[in-house]
PDB file of N, CA and C in Angstrom:
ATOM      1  N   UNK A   1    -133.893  -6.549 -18.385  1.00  0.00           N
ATOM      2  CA  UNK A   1    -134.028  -5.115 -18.203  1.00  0.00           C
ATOM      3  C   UNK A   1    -134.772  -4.469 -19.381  1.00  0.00           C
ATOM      4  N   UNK A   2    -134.568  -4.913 -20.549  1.00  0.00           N
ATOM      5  CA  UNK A   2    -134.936  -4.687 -21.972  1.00  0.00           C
ATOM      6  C   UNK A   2    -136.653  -4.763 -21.775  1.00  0.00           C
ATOM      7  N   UNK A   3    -136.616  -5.850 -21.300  1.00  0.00           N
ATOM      8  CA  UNK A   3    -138.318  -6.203 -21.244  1.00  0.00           C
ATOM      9  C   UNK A   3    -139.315  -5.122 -20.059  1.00  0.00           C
ATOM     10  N   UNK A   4    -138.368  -4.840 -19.240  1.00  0.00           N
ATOM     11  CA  UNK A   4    -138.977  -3.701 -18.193  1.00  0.00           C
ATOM     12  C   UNK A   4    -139.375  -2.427 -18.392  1.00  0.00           C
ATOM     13  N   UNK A   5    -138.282  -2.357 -19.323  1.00  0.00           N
ATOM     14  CA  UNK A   5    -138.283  -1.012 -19.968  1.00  0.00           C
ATOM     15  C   UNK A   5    -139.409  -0.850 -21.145  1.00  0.00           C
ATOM     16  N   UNK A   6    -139.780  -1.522 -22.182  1.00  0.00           N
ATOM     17  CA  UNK A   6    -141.424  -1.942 -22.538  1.00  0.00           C
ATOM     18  C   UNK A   6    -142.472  -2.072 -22.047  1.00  0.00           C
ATOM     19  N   UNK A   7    -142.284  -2.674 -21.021  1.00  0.00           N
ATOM     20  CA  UNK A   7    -143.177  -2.520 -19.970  1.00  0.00           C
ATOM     21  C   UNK A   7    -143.648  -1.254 -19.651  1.00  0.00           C
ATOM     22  N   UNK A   8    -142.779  -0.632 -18.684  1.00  0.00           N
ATOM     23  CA  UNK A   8    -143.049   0.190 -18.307  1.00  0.00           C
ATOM     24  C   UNK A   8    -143.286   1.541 -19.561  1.00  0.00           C
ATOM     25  N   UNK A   9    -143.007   1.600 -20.398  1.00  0.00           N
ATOM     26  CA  UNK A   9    -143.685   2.596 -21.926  1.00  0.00           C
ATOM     27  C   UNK A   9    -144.446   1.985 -21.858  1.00  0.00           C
ATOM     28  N   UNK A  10    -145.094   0.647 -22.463  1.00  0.00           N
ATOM     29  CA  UNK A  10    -146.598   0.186 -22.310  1.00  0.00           C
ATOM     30  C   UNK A  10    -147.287   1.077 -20.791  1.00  0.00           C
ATOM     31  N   UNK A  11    -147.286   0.891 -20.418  1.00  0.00           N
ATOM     32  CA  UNK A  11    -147.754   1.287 -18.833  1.00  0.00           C
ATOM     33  C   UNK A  11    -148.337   2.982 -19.212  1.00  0.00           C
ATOM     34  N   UNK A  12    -146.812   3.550 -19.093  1.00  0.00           N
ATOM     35  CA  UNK A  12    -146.837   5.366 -19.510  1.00  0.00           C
ATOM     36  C   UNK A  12    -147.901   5.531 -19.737  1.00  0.00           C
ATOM     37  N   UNK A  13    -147.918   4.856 -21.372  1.00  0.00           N
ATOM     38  CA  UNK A  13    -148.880   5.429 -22.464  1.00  0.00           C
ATOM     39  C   UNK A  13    -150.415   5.204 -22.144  1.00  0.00           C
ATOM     40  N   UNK A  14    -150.382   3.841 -21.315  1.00  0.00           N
ATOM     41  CA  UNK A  14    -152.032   3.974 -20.620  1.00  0.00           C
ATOM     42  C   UNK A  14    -152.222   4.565 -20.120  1.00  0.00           C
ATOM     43  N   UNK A  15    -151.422   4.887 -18.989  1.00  0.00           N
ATOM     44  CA  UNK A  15    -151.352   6.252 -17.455  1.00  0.00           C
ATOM     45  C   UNK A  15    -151.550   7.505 -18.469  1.00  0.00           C
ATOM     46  N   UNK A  16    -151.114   7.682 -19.513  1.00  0.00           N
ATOM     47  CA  UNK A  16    -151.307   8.947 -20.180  1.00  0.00           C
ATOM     48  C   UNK A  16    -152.650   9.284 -20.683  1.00  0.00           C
ATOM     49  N   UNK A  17    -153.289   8.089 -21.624  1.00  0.00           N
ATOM     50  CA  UNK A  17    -154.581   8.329 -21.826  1.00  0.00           C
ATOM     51  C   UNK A  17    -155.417   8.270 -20.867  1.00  0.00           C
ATOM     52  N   UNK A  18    -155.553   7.706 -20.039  1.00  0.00           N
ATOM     53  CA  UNK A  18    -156.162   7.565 -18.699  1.00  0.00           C
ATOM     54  C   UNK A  18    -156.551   8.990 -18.088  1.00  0.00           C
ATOM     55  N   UNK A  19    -154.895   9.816 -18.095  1.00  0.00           N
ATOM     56  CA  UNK A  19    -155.018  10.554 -17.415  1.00  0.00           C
ATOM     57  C   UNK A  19    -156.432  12.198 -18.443  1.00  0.00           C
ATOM     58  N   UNK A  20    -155.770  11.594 -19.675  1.00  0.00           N
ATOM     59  CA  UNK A  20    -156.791  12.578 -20.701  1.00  0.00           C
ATOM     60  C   UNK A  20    -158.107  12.307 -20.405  1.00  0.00           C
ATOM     61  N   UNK A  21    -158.592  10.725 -20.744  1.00  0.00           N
ATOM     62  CA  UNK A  21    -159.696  10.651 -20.573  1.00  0.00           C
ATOM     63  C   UNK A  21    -160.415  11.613 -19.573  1.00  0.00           C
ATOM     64  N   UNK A  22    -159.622  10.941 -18.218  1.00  0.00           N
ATOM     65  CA  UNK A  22    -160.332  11.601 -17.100  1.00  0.00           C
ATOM     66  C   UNK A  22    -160.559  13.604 -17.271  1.00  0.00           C
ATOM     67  N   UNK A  23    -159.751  14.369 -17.517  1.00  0.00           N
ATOM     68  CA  UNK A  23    -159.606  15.444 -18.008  1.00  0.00           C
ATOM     69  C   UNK A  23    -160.758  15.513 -18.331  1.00  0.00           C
ATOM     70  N   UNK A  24    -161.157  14.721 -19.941  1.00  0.00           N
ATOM     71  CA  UNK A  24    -162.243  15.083 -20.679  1.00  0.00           C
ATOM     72  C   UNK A  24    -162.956  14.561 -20.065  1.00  0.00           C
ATOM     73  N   UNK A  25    -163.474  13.712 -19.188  1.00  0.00           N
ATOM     74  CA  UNK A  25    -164.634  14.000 -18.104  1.00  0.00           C
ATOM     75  C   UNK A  25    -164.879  14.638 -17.425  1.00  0.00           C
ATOM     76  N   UNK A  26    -163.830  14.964 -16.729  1.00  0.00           N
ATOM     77  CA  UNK A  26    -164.116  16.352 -15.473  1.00  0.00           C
ATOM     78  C   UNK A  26    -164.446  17.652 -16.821  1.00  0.00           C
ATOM     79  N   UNK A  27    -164.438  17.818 -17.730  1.00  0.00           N
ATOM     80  CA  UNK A  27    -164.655  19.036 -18.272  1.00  0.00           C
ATOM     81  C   UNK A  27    -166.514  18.978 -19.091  1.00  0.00           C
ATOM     82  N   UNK A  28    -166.547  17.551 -19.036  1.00  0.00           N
ATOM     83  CA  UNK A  28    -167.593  17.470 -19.506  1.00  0.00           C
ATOM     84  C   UNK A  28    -168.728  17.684 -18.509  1.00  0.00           C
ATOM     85  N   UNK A  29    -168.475  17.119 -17.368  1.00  0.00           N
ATOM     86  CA  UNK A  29    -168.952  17.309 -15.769  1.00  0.00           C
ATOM     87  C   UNK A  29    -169.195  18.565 -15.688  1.00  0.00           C
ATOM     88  N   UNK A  30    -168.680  19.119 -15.693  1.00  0.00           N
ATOM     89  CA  UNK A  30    -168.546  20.987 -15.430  1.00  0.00           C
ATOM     90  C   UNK A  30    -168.964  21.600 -16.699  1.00  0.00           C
ATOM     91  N   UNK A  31    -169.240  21.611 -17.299  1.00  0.00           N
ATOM     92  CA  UNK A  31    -169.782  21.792 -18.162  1.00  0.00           C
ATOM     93  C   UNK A  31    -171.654  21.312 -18.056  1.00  0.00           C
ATOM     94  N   UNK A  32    -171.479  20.348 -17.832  1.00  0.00           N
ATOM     95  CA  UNK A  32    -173.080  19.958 -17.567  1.00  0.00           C
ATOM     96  C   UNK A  32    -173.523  20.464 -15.901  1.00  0.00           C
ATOM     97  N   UNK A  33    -172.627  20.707 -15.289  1.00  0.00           N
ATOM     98  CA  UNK A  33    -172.907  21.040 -14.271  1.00  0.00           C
ATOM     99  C   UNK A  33    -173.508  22.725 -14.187  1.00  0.00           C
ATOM    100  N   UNK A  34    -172.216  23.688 -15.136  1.00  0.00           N
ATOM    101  CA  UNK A  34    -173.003  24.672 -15.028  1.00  0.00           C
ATOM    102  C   UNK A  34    -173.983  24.997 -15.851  1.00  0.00           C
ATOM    103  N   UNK A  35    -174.528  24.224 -17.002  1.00  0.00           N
ATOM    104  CA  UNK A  35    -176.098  23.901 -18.037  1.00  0.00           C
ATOM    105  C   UNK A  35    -176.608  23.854 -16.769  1.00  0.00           C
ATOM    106  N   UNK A  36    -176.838  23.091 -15.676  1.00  0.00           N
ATOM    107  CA  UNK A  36    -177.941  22.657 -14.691  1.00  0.00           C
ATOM    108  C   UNK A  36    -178.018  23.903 -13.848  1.00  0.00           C
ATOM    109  N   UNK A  37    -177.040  24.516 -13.284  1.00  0.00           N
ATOM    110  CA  UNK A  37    -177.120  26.068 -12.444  1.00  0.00           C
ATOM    111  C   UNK A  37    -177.557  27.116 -13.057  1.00  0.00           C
ATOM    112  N   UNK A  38    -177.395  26.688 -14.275  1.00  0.00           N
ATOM    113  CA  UNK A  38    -177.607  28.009 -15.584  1.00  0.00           C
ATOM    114  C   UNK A  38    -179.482  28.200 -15.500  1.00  0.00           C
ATOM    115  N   UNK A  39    -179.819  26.696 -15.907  1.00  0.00           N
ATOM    116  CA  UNK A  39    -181.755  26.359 -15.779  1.00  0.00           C
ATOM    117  C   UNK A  39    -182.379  26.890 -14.558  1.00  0.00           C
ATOM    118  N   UNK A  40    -181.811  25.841 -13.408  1.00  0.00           N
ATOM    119  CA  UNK A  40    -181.678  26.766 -12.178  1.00  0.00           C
ATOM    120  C   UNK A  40    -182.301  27.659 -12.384  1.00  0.00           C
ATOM    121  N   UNK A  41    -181.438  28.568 -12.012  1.00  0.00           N
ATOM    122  CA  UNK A  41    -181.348  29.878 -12.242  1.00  0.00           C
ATOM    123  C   UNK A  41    -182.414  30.898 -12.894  1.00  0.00           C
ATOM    124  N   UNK A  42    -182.239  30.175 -14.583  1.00  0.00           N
ATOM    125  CA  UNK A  42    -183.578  30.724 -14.899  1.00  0.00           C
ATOM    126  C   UNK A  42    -184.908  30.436 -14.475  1.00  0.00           C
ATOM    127  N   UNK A  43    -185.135  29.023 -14.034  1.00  0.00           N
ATOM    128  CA  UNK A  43    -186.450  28.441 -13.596  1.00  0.00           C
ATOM    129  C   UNK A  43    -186.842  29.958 -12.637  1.00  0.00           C
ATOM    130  N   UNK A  44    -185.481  29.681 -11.400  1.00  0.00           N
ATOM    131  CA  UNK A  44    -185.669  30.553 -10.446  1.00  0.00           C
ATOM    132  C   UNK A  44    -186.773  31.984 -10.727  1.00  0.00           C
ATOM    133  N   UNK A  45    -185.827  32.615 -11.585  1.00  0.00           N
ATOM    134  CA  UNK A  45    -186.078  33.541 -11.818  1.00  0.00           C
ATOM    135  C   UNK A  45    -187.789  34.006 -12.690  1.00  0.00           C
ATOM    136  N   UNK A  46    -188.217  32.942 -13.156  1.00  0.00           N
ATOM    137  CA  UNK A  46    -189.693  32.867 -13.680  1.00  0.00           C
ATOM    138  C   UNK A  46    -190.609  32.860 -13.034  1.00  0.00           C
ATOM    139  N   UNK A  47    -190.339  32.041 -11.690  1.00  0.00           N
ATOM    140  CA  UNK A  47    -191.134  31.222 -10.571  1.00  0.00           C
ATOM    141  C   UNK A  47    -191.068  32.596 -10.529  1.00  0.00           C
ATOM    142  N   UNK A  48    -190.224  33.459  -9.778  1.00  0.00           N
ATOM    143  CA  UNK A  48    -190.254  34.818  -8.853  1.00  0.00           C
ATOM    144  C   UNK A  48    -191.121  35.737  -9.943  1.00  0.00           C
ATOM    145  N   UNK A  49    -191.068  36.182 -10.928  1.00  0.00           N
ATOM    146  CA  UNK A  49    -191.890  37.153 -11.912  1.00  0.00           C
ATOM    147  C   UNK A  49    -193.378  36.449 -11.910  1.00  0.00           C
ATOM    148  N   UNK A  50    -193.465  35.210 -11.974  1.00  0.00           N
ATOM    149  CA  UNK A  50    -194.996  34.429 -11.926  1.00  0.00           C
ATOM    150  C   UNK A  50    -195.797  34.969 -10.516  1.00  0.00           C
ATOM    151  N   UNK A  51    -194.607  35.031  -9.388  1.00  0.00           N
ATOM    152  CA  UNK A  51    -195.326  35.330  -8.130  1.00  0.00           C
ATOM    153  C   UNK A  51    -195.595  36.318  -7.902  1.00  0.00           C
ATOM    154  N   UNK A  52    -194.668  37.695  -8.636  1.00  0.00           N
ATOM    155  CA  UNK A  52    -195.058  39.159  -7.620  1.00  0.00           C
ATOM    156  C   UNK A  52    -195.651  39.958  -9.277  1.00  0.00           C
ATOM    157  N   UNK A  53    -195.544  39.055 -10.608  1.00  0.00           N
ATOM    158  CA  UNK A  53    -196.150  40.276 -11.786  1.00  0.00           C
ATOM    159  C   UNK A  53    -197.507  38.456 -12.297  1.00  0.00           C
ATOM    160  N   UNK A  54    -198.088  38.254 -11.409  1.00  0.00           N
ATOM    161  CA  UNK A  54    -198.891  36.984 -12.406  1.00  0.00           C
ATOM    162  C   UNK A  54    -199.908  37.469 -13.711  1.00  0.00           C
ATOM    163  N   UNK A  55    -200.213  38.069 -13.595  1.00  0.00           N
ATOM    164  CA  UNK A  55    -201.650  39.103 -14.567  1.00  0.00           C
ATOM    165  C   UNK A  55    -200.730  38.957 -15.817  1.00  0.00           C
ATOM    166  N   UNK A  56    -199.175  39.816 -16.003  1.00  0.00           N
ATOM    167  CA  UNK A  56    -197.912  39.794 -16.725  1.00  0.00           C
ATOM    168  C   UNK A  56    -197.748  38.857 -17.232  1.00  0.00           C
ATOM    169  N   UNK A  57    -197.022  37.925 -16.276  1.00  0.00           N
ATOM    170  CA  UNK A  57    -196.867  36.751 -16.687  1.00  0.00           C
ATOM    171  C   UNK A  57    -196.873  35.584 -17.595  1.00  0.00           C
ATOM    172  N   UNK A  58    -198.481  35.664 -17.432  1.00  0.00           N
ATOM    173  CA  UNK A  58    -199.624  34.882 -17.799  1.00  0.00           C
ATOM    174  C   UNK A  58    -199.847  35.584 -19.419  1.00  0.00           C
ATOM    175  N   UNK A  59    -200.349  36.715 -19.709  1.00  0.00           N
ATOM    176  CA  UNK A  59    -199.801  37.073 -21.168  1.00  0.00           C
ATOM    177  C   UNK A  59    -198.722  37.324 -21.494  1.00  0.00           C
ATOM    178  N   UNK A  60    -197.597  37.151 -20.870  1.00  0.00           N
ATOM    179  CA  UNK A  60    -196.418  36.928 -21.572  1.00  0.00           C
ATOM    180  C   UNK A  60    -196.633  35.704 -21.784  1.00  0.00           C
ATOM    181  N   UNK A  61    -196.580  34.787 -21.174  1.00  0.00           N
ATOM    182  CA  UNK A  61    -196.348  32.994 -21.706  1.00  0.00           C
ATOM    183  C   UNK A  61    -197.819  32.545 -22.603  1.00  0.00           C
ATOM    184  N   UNK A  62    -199.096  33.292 -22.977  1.00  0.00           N
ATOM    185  CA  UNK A  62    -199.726  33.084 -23.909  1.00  0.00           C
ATOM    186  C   UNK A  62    -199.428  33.366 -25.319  1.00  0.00           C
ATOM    187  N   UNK A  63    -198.464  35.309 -25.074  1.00  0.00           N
ATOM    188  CA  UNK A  63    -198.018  35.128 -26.134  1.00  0.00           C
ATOM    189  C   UNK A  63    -196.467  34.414 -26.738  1.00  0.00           C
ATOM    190  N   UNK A  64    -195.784  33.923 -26.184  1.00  0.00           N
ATOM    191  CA  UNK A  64    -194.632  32.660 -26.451  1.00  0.00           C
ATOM    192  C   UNK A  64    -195.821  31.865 -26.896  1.00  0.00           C
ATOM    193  N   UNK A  65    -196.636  31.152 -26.600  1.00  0.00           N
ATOM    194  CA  UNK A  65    -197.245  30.083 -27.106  1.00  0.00           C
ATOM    195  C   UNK A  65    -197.695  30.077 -28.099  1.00  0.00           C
ATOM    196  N   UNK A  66    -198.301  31.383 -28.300  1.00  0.00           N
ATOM    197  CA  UNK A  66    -199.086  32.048 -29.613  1.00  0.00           C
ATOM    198  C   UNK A  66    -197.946  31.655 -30.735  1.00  0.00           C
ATOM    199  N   UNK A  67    -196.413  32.369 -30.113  1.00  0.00           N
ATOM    200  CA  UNK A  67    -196.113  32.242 -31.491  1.00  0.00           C
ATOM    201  C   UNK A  67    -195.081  31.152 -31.630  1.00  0.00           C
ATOM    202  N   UNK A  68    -194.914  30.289 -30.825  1.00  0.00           N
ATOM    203  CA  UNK A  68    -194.557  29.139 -31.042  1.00  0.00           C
ATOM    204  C   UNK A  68    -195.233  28.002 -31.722  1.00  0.00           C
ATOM    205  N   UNK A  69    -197.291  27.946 -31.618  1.00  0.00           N
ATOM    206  CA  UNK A  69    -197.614  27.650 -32.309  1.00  0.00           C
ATOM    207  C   UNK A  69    -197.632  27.922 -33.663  1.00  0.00           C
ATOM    208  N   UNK A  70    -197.841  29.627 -33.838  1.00  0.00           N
ATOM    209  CA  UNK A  70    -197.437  29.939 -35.512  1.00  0.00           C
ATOM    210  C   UNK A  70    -196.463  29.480 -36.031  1.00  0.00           C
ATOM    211  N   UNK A  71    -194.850  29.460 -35.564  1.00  0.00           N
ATOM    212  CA  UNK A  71    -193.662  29.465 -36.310  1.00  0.00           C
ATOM    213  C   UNK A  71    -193.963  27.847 -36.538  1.00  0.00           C
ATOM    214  N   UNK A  72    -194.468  26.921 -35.681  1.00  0.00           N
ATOM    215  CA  UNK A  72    -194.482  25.615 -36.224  1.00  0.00           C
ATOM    216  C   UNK A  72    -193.290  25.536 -35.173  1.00  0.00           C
ATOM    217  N   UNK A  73    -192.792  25.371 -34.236  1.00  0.00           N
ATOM    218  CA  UNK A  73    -192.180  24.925 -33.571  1.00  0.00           C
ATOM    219  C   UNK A  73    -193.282  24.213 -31.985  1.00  0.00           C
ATOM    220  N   UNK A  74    -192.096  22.982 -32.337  1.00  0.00           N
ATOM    221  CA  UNK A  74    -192.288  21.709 -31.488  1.00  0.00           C
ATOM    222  C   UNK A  74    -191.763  20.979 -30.251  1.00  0.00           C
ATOM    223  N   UNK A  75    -190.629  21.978 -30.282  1.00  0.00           N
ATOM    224  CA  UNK A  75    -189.857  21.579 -29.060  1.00  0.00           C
ATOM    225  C   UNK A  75    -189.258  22.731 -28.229  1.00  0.00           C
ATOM    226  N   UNK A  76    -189.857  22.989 -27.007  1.00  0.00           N
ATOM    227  CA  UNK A  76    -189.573  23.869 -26.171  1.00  0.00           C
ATOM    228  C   UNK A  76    -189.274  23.655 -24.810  1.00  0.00           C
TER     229      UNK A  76
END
């Protein structure tokens, strides 16, 4: 009975982390999930200003470039 009872605490304590792990996946999931709806979203929303303001647009994203080349930034 002695030995069952070890057992089964051995057991618990896996079922326990197990159960965390999984936790901290589903939160990491959802989390990356709403980063991806978030882009989405904005993509969305660029595409639509590119289509009905393009003239706009088009010098707005020359000047982002403008000064992304000045500041020395490389990753956008």
């Amino acid at each position: 009975m002695e030995e069952l009872m070890k057992i089964n605490a051995k057991i618990r304590k896996q079922q326990i982390g197990r159960l965390f792990a999984a936790g901290v996946c589903a939160c990491c999931g959802i989390g990356l999930l709403a980063s991806y709806s978030y882009q989405k979203g904005i993509t969305a929303c660029q595409k639509s200003i590119a289509k009905f303001y393009p003239d706009e647009y088009e010098s707005l994203t020359a000047k982002v470039l403008e000064t992304f080349e000045r500041e020395g930034v490389t990753k956008f």
